[in-house]
PDB file of N, CA and C in Angstrom:
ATOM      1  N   UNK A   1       0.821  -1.195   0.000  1.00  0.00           N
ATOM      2  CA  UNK A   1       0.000   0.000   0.000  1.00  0.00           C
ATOM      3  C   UNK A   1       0.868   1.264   0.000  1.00  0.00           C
ATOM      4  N   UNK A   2       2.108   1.136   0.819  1.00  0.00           N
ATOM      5  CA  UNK A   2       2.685   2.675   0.947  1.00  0.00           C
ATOM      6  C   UNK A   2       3.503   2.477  -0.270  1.00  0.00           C
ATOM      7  N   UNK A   3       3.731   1.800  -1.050  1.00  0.00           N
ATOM      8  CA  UNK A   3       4.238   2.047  -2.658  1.00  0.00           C
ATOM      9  C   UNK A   3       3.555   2.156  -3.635  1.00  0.00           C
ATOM     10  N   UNK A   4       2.001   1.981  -3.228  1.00  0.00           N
ATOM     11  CA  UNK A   4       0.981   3.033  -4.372  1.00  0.00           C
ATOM     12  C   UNK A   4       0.564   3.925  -4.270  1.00  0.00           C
ATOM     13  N   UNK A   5       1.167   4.814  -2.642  1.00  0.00           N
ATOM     14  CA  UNK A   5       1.007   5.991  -1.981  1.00  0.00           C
ATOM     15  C   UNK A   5       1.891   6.876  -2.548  1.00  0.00           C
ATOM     16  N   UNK A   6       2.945   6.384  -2.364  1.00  0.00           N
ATOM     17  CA  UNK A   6       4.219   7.088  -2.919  1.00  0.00           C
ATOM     18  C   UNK A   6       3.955   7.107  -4.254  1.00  0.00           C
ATOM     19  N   UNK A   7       3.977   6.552  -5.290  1.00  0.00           N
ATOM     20  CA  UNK A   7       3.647   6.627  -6.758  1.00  0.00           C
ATOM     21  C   UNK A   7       2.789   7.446  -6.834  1.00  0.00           C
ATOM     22  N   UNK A   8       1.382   7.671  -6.486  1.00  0.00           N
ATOM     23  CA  UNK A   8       0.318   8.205  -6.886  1.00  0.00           C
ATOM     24  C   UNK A   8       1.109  10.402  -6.035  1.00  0.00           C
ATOM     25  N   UNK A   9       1.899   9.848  -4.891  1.00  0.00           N
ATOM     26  CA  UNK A   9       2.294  11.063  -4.689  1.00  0.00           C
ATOM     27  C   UNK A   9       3.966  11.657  -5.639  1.00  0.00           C
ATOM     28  N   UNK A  10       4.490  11.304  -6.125  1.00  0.00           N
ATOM     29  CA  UNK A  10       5.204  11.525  -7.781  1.00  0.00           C
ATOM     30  C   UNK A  10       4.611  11.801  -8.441  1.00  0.00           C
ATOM     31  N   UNK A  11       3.817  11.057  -9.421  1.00  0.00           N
ATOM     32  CA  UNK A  11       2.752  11.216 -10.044  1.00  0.00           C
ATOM     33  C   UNK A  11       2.446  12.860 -10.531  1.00  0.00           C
ATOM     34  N   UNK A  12       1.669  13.106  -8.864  1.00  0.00           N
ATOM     35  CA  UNK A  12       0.723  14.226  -8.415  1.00  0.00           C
ATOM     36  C   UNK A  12       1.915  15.107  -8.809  1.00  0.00           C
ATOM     37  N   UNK A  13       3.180  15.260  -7.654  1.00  0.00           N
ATOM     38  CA  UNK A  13       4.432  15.998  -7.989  1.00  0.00           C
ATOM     39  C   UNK A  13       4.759  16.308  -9.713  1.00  0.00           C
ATOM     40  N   UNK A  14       4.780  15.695 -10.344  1.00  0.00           N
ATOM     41  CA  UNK A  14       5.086  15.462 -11.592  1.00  0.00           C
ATOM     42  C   UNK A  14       4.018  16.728 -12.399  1.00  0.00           C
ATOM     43  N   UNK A  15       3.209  16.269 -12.535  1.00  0.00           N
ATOM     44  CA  UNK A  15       1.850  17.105 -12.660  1.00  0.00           C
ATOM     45  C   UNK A  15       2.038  18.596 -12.361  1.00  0.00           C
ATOM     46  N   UNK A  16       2.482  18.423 -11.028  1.00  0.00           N
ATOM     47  CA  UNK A  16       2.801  20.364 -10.724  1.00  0.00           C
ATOM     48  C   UNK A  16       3.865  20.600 -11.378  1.00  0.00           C
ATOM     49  N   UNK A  17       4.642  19.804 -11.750  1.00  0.00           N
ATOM     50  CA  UNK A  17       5.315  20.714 -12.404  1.00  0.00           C
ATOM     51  C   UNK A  17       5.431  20.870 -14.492  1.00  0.00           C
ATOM     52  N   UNK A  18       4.684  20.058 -14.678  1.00  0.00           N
ATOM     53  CA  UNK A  18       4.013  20.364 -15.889  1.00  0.00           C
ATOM     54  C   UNK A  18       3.228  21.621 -15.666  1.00  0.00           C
ATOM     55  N   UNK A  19       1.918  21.555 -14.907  1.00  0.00           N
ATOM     56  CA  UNK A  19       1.099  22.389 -14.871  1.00  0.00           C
ATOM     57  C   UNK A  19       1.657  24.028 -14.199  1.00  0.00           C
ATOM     58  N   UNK A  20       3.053  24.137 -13.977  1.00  0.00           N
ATOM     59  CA  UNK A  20       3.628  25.475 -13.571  1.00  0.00           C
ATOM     60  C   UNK A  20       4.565  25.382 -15.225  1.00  0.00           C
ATOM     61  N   UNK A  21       4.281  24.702 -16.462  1.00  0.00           N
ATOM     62  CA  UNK A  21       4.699  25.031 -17.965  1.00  0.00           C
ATOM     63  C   UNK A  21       6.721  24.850 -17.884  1.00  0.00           C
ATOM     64  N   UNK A  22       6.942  24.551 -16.694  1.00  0.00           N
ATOM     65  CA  UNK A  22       8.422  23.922 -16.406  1.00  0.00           C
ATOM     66  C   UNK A  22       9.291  23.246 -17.689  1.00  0.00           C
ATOM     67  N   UNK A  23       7.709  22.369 -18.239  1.00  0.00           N
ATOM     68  CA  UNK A  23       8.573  21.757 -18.993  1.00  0.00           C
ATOM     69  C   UNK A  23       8.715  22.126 -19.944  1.00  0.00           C
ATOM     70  N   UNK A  24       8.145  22.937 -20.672  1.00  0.00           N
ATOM     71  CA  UNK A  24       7.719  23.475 -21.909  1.00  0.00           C
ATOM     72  C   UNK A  24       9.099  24.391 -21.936  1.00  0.00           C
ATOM     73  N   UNK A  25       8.455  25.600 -20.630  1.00  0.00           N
ATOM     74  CA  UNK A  25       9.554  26.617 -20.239  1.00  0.00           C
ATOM     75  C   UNK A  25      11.256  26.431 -20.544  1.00  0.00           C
ATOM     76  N   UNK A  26      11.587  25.140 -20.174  1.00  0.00           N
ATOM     77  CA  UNK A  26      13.130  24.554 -20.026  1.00  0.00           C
ATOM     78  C   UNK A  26      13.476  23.677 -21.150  1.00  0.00           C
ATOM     79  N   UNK A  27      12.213  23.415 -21.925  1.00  0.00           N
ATOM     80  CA  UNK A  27      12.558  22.631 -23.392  1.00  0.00           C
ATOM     81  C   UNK A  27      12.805  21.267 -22.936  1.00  0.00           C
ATOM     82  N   UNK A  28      12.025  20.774 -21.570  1.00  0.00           N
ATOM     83  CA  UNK A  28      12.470  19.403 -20.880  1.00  0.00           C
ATOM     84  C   UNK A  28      13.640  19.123 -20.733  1.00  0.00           C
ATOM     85  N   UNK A  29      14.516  20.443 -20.238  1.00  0.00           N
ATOM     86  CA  UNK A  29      15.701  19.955 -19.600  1.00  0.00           C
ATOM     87  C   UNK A  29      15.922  19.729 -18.224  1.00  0.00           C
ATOM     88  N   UNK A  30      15.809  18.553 -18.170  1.00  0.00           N
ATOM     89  CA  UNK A  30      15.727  18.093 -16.627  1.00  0.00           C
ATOM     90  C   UNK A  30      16.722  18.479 -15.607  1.00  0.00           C
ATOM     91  N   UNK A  31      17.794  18.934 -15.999  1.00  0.00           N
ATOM     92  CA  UNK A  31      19.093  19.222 -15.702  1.00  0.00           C
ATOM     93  C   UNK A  31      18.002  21.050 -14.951  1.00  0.00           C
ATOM     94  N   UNK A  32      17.767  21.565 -15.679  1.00  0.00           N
ATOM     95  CA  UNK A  32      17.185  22.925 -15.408  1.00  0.00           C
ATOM     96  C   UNK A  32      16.441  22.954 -13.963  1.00  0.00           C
ATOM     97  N   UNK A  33      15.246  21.848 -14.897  1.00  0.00           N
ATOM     98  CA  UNK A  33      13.881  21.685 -13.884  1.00  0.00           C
ATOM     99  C   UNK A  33      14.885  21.562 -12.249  1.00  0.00           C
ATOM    100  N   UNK A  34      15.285  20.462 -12.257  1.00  0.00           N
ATOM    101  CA  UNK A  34      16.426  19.971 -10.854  1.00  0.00           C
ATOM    102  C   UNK A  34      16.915  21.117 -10.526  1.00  0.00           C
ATOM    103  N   UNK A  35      17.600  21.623 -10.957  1.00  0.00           N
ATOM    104  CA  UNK A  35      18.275  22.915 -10.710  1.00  0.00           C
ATOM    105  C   UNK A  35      17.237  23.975 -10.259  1.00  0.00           C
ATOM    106  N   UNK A  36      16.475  24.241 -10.453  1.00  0.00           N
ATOM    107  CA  UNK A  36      15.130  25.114 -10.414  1.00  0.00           C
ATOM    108  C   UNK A  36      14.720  24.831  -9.011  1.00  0.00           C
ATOM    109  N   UNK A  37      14.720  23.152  -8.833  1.00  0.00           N
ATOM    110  CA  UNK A  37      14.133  22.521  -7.728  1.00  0.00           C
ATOM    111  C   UNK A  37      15.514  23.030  -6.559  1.00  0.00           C
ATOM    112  N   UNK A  38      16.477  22.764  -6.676  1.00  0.00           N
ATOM    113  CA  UNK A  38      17.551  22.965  -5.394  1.00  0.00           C
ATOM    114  C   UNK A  38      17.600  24.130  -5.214  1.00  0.00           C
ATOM    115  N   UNK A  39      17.457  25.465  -6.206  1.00  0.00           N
ATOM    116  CA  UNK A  39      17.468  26.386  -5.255  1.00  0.00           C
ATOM    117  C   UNK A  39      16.460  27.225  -4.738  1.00  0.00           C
ATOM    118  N   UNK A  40      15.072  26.383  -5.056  1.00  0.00           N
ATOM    119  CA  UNK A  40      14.376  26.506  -4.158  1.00  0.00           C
ATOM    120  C   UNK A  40      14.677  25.998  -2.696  1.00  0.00           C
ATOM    121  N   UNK A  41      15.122  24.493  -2.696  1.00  0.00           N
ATOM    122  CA  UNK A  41      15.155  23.980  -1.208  1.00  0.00           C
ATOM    123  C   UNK A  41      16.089  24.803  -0.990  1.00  0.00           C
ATOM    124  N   UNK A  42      17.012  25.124  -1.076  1.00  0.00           N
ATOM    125  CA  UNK A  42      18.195  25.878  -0.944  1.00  0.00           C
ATOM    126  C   UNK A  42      18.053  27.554  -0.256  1.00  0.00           C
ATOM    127  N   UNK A  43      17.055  28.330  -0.919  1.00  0.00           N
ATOM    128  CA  UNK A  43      16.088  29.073  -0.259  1.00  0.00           C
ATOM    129  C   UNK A  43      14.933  29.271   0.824  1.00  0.00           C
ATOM    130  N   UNK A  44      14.896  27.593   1.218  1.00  0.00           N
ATOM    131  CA  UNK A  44      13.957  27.366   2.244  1.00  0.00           C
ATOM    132  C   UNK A  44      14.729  27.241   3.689  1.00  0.00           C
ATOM    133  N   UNK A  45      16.310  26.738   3.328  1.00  0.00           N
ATOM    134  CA  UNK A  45      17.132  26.160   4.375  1.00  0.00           C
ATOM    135  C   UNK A  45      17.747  27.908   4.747  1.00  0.00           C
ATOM    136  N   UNK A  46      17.157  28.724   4.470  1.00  0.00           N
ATOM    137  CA  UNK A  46      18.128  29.873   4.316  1.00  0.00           C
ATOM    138  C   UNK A  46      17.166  30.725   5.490  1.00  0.00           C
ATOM    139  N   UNK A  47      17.429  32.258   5.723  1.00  0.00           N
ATOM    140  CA  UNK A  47      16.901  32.740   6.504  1.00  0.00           C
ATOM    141  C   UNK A  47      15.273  33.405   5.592  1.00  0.00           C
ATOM    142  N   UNK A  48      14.425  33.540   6.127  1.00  0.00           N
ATOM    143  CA  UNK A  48      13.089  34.121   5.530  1.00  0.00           C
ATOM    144  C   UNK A  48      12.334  32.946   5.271  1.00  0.00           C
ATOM    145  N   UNK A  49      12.339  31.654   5.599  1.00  0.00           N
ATOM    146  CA  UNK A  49      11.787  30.391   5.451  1.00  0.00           C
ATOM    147  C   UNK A  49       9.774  31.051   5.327  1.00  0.00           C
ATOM    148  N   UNK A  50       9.963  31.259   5.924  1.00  0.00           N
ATOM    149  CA  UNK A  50       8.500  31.271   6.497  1.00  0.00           C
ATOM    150  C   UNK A  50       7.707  32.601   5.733  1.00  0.00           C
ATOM    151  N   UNK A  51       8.517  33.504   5.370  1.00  0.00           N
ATOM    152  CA  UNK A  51       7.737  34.354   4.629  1.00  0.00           C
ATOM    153  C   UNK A  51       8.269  33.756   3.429  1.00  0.00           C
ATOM    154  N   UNK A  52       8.996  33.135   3.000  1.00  0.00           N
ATOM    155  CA  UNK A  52       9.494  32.701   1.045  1.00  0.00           C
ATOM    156  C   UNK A  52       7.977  31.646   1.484  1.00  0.00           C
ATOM    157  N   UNK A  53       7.460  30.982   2.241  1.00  0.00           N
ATOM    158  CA  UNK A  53       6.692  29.399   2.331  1.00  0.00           C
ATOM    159  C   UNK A  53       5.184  30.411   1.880  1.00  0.00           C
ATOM    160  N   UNK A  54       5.049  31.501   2.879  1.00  0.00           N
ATOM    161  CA  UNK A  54       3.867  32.416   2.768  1.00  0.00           C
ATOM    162  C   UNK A  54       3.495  32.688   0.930  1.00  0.00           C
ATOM    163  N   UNK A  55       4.653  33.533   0.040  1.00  0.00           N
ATOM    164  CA  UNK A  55       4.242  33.647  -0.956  1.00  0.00           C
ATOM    165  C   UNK A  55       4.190  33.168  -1.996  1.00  0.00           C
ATOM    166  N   UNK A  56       5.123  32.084  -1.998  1.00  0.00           N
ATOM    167  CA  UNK A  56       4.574  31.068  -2.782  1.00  0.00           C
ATOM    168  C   UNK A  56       3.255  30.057  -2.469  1.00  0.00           C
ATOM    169  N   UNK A  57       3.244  30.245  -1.089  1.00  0.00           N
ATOM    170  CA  UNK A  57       1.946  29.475  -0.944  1.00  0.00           C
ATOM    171  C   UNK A  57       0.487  30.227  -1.824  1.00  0.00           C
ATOM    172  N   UNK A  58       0.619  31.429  -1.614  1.00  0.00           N
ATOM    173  CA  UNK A  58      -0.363  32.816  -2.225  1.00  0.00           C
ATOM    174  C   UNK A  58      -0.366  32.367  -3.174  1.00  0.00           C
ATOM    175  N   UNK A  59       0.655  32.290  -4.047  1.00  0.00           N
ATOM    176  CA  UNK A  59       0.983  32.182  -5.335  1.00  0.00           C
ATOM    177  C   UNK A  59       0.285  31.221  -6.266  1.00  0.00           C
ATOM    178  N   UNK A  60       0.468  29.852  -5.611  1.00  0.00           N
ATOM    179  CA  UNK A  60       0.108  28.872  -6.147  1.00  0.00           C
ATOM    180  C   UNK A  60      -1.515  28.570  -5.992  1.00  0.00           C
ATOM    181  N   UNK A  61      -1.703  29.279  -4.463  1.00  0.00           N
ATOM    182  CA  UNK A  61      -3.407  29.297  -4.306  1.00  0.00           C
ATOM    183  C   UNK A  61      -4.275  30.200  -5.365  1.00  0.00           C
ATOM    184  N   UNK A  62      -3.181  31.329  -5.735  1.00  0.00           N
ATOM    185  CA  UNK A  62      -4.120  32.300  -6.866  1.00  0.00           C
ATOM    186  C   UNK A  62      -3.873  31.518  -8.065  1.00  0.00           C
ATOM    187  N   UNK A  63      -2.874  30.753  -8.911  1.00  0.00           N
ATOM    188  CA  UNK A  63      -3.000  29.827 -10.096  1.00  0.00           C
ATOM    189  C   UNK A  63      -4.028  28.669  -9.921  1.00  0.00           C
ATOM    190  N   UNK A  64      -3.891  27.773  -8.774  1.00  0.00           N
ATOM    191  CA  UNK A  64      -4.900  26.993  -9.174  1.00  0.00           C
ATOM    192  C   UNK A  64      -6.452  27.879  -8.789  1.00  0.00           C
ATOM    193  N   UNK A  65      -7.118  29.120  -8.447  1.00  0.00           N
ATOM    194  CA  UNK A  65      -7.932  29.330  -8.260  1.00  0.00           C
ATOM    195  C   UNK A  65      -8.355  29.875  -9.766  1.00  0.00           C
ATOM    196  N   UNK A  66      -7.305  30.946 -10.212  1.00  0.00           N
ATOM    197  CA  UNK A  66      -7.801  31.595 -11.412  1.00  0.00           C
ATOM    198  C   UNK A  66      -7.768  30.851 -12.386  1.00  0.00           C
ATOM    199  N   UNK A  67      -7.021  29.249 -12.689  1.00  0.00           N
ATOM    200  CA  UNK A  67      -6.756  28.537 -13.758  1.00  0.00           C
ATOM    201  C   UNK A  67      -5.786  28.998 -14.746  1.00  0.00           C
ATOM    202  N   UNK A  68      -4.907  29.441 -14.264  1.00  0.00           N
ATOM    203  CA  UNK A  68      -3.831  29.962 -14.958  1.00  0.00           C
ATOM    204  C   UNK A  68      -3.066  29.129 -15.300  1.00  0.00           C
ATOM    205  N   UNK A  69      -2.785  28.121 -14.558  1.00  0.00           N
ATOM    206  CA  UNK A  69      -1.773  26.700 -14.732  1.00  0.00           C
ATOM    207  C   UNK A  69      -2.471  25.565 -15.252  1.00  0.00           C
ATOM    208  N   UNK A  70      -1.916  24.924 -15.619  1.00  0.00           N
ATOM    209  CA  UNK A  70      -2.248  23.577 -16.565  1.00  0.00           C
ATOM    210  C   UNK A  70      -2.817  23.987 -18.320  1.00  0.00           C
TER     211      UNK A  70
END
């Protein structure tokens, strides 16, 4: 069961980042996307955690509300 949990949560992951045009954006260079991805975490481990978590949280609540993504 927790390895069709995990799949179905990739999956989902995967999805966001199609639906934020990542892939399109980077010409499916995965090398990018990854890169894209670390310095985000990289920005989270840093000082302002909690207000960087705040506006991207905004962020992503106003795309999937207005349908801007996917």
């Amino acid at each position: 069961m927790k390895r069709r949990e995990r799949t179905r949560q990739l999956i989902e992951l995967g999805g966001l980042v199609a639906k934020a045009d990542l892939i399109e954006l980077t010409g499916d260079d995965r090398a990018v996307i990854l890169g894209l991805l670390v310095e985000a975490a990289a920005t989270l481990r840093g000082e302002g955690r909690e207000q960087r978590l705040m506006l991207w949280r905004r962020r992503g609540k106003r795309a999937f509300d207005s349908g801007e993504i996917g």
